[in-house]
Every structure is written in structure tokens, then in C-alpha cells.
C-alpha atoms as a PDB file:
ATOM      1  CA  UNK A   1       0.000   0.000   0.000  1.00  0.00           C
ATOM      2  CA  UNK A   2       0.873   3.324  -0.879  1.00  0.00           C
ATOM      3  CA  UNK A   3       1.582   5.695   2.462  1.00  0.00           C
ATOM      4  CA  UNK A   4      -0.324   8.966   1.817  1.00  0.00           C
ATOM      5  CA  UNK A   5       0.125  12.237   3.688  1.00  0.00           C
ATOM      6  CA  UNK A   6      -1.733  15.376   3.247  1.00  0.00           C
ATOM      7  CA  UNK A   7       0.840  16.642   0.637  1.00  0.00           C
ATOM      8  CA  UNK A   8       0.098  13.549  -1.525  1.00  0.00           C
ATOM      9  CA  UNK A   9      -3.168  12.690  -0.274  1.00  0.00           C
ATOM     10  CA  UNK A  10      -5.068  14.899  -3.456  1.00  0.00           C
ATOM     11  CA  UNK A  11      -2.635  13.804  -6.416  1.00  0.00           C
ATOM     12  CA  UNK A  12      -2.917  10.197  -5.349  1.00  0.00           C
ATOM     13  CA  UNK A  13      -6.135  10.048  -5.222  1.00  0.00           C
ATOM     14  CA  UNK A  14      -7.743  12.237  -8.222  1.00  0.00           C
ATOM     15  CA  UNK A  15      -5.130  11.408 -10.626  1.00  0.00           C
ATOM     16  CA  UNK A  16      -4.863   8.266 -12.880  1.00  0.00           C
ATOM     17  CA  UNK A  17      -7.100   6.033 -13.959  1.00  0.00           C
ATOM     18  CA  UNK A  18      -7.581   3.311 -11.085  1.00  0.00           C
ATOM     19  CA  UNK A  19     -10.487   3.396  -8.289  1.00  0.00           C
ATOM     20  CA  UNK A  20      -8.824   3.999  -5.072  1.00  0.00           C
ATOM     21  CA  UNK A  21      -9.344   2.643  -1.249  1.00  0.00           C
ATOM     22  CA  UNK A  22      -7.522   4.791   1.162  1.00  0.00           C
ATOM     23  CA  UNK A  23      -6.903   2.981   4.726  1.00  0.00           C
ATOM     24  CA  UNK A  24      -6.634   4.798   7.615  1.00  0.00           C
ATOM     25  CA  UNK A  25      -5.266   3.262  10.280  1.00  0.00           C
ATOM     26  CA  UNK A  26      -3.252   4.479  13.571  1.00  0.00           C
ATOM     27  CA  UNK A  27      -0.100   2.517  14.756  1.00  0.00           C
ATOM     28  CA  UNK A  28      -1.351   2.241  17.884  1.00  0.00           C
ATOM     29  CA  UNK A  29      -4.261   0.136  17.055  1.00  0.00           C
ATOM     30  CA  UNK A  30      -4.815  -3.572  17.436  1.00  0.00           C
ATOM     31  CA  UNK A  31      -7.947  -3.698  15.003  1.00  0.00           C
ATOM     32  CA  UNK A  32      -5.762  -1.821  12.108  1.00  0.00           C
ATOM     33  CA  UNK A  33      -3.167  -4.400  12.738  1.00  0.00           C
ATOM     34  CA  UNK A  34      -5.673  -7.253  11.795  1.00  0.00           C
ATOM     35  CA  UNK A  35      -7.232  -5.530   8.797  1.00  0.00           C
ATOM     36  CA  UNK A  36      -3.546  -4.729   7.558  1.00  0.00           C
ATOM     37  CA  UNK A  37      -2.864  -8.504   6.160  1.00  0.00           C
ATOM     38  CA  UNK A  38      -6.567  -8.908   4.591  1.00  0.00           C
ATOM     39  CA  UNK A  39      -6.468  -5.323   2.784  1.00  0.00           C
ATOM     40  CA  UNK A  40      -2.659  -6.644   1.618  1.00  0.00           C
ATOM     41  CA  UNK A  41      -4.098 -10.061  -0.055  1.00  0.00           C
ATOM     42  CA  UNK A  42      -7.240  -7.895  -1.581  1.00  0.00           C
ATOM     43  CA  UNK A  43      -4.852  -5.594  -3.216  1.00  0.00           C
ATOM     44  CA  UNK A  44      -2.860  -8.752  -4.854  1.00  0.00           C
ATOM     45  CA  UNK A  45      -6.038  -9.773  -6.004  1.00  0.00           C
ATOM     46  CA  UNK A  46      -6.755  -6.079  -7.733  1.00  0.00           C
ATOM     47  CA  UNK A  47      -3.385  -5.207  -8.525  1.00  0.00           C
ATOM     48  CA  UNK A  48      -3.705  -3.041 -11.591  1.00  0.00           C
ATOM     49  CA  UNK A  49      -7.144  -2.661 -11.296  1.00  0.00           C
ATOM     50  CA  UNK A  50      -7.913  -1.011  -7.814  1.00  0.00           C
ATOM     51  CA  UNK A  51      -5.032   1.202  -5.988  1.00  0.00           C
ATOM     52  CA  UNK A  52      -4.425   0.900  -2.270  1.00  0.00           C
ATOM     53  CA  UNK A  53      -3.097   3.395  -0.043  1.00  0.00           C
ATOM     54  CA  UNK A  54      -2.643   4.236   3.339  1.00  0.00           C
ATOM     55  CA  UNK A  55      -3.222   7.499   6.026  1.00  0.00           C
ATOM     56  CA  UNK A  56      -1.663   7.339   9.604  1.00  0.00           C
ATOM     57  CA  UNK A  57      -4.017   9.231  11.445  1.00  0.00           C
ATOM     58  CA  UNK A  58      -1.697  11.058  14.098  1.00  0.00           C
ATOM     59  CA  UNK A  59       0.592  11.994  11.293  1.00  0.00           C
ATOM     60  CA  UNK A  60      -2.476  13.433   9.054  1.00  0.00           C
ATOM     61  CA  UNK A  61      -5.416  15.000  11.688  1.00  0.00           C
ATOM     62  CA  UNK A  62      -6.270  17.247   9.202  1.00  0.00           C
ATOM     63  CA  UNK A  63      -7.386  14.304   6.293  1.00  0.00           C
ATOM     64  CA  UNK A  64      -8.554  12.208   9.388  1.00  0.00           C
ATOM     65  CA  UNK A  65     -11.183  15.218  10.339  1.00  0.00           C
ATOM     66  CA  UNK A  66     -12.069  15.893   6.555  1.00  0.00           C
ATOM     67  CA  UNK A  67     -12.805  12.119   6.336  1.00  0.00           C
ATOM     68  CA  UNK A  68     -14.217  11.576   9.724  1.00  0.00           C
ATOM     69  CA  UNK A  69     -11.708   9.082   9.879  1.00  0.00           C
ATOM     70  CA  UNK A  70     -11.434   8.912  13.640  1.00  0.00           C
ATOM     71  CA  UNK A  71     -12.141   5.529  13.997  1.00  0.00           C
ATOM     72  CA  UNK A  72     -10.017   3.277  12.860  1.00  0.00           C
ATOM     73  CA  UNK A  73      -9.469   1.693  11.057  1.00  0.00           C
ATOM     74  CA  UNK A  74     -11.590   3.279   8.436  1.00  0.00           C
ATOM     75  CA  UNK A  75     -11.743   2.366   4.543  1.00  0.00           C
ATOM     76  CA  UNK A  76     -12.287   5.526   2.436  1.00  0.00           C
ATOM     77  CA  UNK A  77     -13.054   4.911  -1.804  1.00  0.00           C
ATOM     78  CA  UNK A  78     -12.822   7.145  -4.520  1.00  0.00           C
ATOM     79  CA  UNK A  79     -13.479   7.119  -8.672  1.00  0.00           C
ATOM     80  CA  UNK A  80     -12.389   9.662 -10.916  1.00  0.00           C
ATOM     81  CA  UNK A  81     -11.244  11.618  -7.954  1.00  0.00           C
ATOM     82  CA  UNK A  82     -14.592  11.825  -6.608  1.00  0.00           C
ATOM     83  CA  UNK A  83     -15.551  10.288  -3.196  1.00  0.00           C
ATOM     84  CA  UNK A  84     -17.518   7.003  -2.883  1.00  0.00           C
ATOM     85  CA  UNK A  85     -18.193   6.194   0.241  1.00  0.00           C
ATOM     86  CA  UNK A  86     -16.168   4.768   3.868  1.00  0.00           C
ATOM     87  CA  UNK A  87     -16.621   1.904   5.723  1.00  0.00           C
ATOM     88  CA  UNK A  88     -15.342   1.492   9.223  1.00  0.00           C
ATOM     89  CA  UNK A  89     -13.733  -1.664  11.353  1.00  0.00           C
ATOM     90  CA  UNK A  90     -12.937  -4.779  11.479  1.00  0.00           C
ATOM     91  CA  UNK A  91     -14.026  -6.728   8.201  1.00  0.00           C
ATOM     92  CA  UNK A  92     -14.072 -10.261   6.775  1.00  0.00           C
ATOM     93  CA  UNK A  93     -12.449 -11.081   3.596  1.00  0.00           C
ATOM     94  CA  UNK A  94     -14.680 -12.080   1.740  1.00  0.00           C
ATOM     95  CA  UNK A  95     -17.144  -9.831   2.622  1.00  0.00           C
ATOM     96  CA  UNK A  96     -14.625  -6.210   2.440  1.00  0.00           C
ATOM     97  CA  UNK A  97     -14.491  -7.733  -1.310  1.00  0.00           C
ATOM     98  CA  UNK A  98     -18.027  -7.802  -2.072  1.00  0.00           C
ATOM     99  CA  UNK A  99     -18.301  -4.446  -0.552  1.00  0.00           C
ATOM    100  CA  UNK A 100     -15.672  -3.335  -2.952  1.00  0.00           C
ATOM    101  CA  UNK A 101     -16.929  -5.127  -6.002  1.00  0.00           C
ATOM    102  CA  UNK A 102     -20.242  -3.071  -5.300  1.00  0.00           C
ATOM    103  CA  UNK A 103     -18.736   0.026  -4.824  1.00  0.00           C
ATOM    104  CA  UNK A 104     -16.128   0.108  -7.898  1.00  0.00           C
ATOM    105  CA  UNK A 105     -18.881  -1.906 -10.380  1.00  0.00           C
ATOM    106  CA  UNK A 106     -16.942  -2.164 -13.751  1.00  0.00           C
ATOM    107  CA  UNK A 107     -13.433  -1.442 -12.737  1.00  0.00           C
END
């Protein structure tokens, strides 16, 4: 996954031509820790398709606020550079890929 800061956070995620899931997680946090491996196998699965990235949320408050981001870990998507939705928690496989199959139909 991409790491994203709030000097990168716009470019990466309006520019080019993949859907994008944006993870924020803190380091601090047990449930981020467990979502970590199963968002890593998802974006093997989608590589070249979907783009993953990541926000620490202590080291960007300011995207964590304009995302309402302050649970974690949260799952932010975007298209075209235009905001899709969030999600928030701990998530099964198979079912954080359904979720993103329904959110990014035809990528």
C-alpha cells in the first residue's frame, strides 16, 4: 500500500485512472493491525485494477477530520477523484471484497 500524507493525499487520489481505497489506520491500534494482512491479499487480487493506499491518522489530523476518519481503522473509496463512500472496522475477507466489487462496479 501506498503511504499517503496530506501533501500527496489529493494527487494520489484524483489522478490516474484506477479506483482507489484509502486505509486509515493508527499505529497504535490492534484492530488496524488485523485488517492490515486482509487489505494486503485484496490488493494482490486487484493489482492493476484497484489502488491501495494508506493514512496514519496522528501523522495526518487534518485528512482524518475531513474524512471523519477517527475511527479506525476506516476504509475511504474514490473514482475519478470523486468520493464514494467509507466503511469502518474490522471486516471479513470475503465480505470487504463484495463491498468493494459493489462500490467500484466495472473497474
Amino acid at each position: 500500500m501506498q503511504h499517503l500524507t496530506s501533501q500527496n493525499f489529493s494527487t494520489e487520489t484524483t489522478r490516474g485512472p484506477l479506483p482507489v481505497v484509502v486505509m486509515f489506520y493508527a499505529v497504535w491500534c490492534g484492530k488496524c493491525a488485523m485488517m492490515k494482512p486482509i487489505v494486503e491479499d485484496i490488493e494482490k487480487k486487484y493489482r492493476g485494477r484497484i489502488k491501495f493506499c494508506e493514512v496514519e491518522i496522528d501523522e495526518s489530523p487534518l485528512l482524518t477530520a475531513d474524512y471523519d476518519a477517527d475511527t479506525v481503522p476506516t476504509f475511504v473509496f474514490f473514482r475519478n477523484g470523486q468520493f464514494l463512500g467509507s466503511m469502518q472496522g474490522i471486516i471479513d475477507e470475503d465480505v470487504f471484497e463484495r463491498r468493494l466489487q459493489k462500490i467500484f462496479r466495472n473497474s
